[in-house]
Protein backbone atom coordinates (compact mmCIF):
# COMPACT_ATOMS: atom_id res chain seq x y z
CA UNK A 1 0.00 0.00 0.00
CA UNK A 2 3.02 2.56 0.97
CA UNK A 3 6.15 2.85 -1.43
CA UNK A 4 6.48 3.24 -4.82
CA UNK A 5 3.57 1.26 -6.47
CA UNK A 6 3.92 2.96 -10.29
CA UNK A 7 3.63 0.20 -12.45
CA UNK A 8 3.94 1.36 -15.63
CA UNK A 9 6.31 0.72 -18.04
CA UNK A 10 6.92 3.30 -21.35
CA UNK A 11 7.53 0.77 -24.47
CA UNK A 12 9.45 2.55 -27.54
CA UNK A 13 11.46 1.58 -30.49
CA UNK A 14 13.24 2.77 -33.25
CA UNK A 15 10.87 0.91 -35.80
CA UNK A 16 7.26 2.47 -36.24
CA UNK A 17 4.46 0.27 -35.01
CA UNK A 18 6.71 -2.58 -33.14
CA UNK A 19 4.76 -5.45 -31.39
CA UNK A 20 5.11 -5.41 -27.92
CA UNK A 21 4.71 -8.85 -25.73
CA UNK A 22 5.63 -9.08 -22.50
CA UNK A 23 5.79 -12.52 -20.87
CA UNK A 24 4.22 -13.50 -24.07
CA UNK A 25 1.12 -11.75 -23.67
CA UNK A 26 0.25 -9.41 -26.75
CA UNK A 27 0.14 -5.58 -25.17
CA UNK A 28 -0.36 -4.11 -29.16
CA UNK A 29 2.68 -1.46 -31.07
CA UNK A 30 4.96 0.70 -29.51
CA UNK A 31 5.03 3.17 -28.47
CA UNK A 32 2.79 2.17 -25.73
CA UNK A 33 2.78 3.02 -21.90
CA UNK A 34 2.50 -0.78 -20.49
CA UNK A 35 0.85 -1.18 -16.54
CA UNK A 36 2.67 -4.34 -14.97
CA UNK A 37 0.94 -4.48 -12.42
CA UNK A 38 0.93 -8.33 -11.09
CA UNK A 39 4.10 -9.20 -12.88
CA UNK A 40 7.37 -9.23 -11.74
CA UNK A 41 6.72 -10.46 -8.40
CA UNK A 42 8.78 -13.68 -8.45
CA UNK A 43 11.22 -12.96 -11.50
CA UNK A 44 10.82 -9.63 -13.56
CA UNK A 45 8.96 -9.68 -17.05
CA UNK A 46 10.53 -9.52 -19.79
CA UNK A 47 9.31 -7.01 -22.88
CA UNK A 48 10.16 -7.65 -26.73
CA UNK A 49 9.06 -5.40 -29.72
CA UNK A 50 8.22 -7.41 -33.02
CA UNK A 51 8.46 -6.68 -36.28
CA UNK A 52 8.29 -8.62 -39.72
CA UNK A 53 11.65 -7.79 -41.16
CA UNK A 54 13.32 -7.19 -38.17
CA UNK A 55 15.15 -9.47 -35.42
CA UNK A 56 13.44 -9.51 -32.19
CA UNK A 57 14.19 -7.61 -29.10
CA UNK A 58 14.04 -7.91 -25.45
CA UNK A 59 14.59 -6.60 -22.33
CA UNK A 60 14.23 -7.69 -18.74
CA UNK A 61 12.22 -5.08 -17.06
CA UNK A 62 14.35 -4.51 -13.69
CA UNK A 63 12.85 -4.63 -10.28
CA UNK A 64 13.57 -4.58 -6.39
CA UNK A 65 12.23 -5.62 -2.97
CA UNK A 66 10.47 -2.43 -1.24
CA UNK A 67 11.31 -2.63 1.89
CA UNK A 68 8.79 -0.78 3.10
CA UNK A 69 6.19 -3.80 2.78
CA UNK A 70 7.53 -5.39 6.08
CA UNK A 71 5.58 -2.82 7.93
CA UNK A 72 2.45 -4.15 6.36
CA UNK A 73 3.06 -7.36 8.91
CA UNK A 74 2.67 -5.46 12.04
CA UNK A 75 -0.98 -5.47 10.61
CA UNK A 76 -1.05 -9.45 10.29
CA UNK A 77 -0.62 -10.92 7.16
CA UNK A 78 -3.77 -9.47 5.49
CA UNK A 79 -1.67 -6.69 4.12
CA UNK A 80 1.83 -8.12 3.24
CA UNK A 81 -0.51 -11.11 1.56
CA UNK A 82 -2.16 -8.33 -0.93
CA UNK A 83 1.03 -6.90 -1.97
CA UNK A 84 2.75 -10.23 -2.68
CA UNK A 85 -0.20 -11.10 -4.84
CA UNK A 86 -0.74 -7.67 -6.59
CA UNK A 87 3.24 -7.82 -7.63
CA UNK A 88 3.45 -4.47 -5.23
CA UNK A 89 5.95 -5.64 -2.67
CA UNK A 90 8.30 -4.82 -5.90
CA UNK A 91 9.52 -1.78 -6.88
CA UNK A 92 9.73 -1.38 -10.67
CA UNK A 93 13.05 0.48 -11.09
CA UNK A 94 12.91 0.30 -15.15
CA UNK A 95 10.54 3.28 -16.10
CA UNK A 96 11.38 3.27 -19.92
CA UNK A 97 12.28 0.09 -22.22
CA UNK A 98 13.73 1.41 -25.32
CA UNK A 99 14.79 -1.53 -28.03
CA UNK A 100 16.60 -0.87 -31.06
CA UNK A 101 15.37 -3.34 -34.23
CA UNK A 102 17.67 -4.74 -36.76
CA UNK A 103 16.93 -5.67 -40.15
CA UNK A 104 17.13 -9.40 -40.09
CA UNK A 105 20.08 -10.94 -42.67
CA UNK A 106 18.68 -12.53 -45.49
């Protein structure tokens, strides 16, 4: 409930209209501001950008333990139970995922 619980992620790319996936689940074409919220909670999501043409990129979207969700145990469990399961006992440091696109090698 307390901390920094922004979970939104800005998607760009050098290549116009990009796919965007993260964890494999289709979020449309960059650019695209991306909520997170949920993921990341037991290893950080990863986000690619698509393109026909173009080699896939990907980037893991970079996240830490707030602290901060300790106090939530001096409530009972209730608390610190919600924030494990909404992904918000993580911080998401990564505010911006820009990927660059190559033209795949024929």
């Amino acid at each position: 409930m307390f901390g920094d619980n922004k979970r939104t992620v800005r998607v760009t790319s050098n290549v116009p209209d990009g796919h965007i996936k993260v964890d494999g689940e289709s979020y449309g074409q960059a650019p695209k501001d991306i909520d997170i919220t949920g993921m990341g909670t037991f290893s950080p999501p990863t986000v690619k950008v698509e393109k026909d043409g173009y080699a896939t990129e990907a980037q893991k979207v970079k996240t830490s333990f707030q602290a901060i969700t300790l106090l939530n145990l001096l409530n009972g469990p209730l608390g610190f139970l919600i924030d494990l399961l909404t992904g918000n006992m993580m911080k998401v440091d990564t505010k911006e995922v820009n990927l660059t696109l190559r033209p795949e090698k024929s």
